[in-house]
Protein backbone atom coordinates (compact mmCIF):
# COMPACT_ATOMS: atom_id res chain seq x y z
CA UNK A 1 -27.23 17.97 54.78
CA UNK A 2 -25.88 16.24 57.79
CA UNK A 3 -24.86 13.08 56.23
CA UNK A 4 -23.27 15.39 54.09
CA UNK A 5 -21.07 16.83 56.73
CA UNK A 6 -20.59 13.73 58.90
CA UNK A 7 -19.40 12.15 55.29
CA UNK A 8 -17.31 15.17 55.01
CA UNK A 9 -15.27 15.08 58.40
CA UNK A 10 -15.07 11.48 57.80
CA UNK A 11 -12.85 12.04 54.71
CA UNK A 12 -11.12 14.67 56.60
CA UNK A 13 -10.02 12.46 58.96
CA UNK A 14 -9.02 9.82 56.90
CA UNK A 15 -7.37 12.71 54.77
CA UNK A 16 -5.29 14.13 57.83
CA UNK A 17 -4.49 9.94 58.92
CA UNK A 18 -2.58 9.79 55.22
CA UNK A 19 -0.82 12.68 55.85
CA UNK A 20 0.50 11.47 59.16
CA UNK A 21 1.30 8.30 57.49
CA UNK A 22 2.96 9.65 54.64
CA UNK A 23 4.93 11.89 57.30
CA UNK A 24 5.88 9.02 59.05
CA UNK A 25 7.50 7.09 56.10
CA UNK A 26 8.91 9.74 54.30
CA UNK A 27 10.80 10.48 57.56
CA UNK A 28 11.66 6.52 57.99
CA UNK A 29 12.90 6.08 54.25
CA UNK A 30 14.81 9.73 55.51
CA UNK A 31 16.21 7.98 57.93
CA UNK A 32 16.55 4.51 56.16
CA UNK A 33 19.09 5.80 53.39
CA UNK A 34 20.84 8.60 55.82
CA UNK A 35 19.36 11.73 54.15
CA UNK A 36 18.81 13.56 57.62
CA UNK A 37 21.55 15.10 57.88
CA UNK A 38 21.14 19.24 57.90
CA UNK A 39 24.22 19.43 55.43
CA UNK A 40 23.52 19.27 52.03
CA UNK A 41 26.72 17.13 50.83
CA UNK A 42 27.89 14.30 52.39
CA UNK A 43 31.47 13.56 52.87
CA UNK A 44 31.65 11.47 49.80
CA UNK A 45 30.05 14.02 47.87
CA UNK A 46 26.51 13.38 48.11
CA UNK A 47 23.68 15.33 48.40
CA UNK A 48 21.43 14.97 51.53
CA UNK A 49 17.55 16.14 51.80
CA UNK A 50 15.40 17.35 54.64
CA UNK A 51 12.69 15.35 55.71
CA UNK A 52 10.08 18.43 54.12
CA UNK A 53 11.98 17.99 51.12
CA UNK A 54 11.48 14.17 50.49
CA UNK A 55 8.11 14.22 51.48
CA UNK A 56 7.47 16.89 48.64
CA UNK A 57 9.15 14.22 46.46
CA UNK A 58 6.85 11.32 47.39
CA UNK A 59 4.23 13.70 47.25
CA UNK A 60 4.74 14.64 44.03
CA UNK A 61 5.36 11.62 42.93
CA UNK A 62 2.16 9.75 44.03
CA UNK A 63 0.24 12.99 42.66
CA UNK A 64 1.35 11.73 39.34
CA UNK A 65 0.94 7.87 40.08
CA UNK A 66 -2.81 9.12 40.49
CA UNK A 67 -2.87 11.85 37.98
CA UNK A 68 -1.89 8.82 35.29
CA UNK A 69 -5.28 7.13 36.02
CA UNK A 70 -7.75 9.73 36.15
CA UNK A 71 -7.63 10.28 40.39
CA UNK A 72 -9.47 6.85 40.52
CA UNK A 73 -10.15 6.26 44.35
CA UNK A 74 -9.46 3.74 46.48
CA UNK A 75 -5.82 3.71 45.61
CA UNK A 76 -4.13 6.54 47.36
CA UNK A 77 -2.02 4.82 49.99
CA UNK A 78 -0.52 2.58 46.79
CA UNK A 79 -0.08 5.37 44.90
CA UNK A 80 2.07 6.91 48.10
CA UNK A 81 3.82 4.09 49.06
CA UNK A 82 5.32 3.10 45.06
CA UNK A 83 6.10 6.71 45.27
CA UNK A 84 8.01 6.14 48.56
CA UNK A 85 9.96 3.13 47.10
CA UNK A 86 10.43 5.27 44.01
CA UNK A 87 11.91 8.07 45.49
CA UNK A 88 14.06 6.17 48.37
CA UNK A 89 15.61 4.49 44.90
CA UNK A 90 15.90 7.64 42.74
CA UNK A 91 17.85 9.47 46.40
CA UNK A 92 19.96 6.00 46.86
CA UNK A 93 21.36 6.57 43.68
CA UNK A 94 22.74 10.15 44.23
């Protein structure tokens, strides 16, 4: 039972580290390709995106990356950063 828990909090952890690194690029390609702005249109027209609402993006995206080949492990931070450059292209092109 302990192993159980240590193995536990271990995946925890390196649960809560991918969410501060997804955090932290989803706010850098934010920030990359100018969507922080708190307006939503830019002045040529554009629409801009909140940092929460990019990350729900790449989220979603590299939910379906993995999704697509069964939840296979060991490929979650590849999975969330083709989603990143995915997304930073699909916004770029707004």
């Amino acid at each position: 039972m302990t192993n159980r828990t240590r193995g536990s909090t271990k995946q925890d952890n390196e649960t809560a580290e991918l969410g501060r690194r997804a955090g932290k690029l989803a706010r850098a390609a934010s920030d990359e390709i100018g969507l922080t702005n708190p307006s939503r249109k830019t002045a040529d027209g554009g629409t801009r995106f909140s940092d929460e609402e990019i990350y729900r993006l790449i989220q979603e995206s590299a939910y379906y990356k993995a999704q697509a080949r069964s939840f296979e492990q060991g490929h979650e931070v590849e999975d969330w950063i083709e989603a990143e450059a995915e997304v930073r292209r699909r916004l770029k092109s707004l």
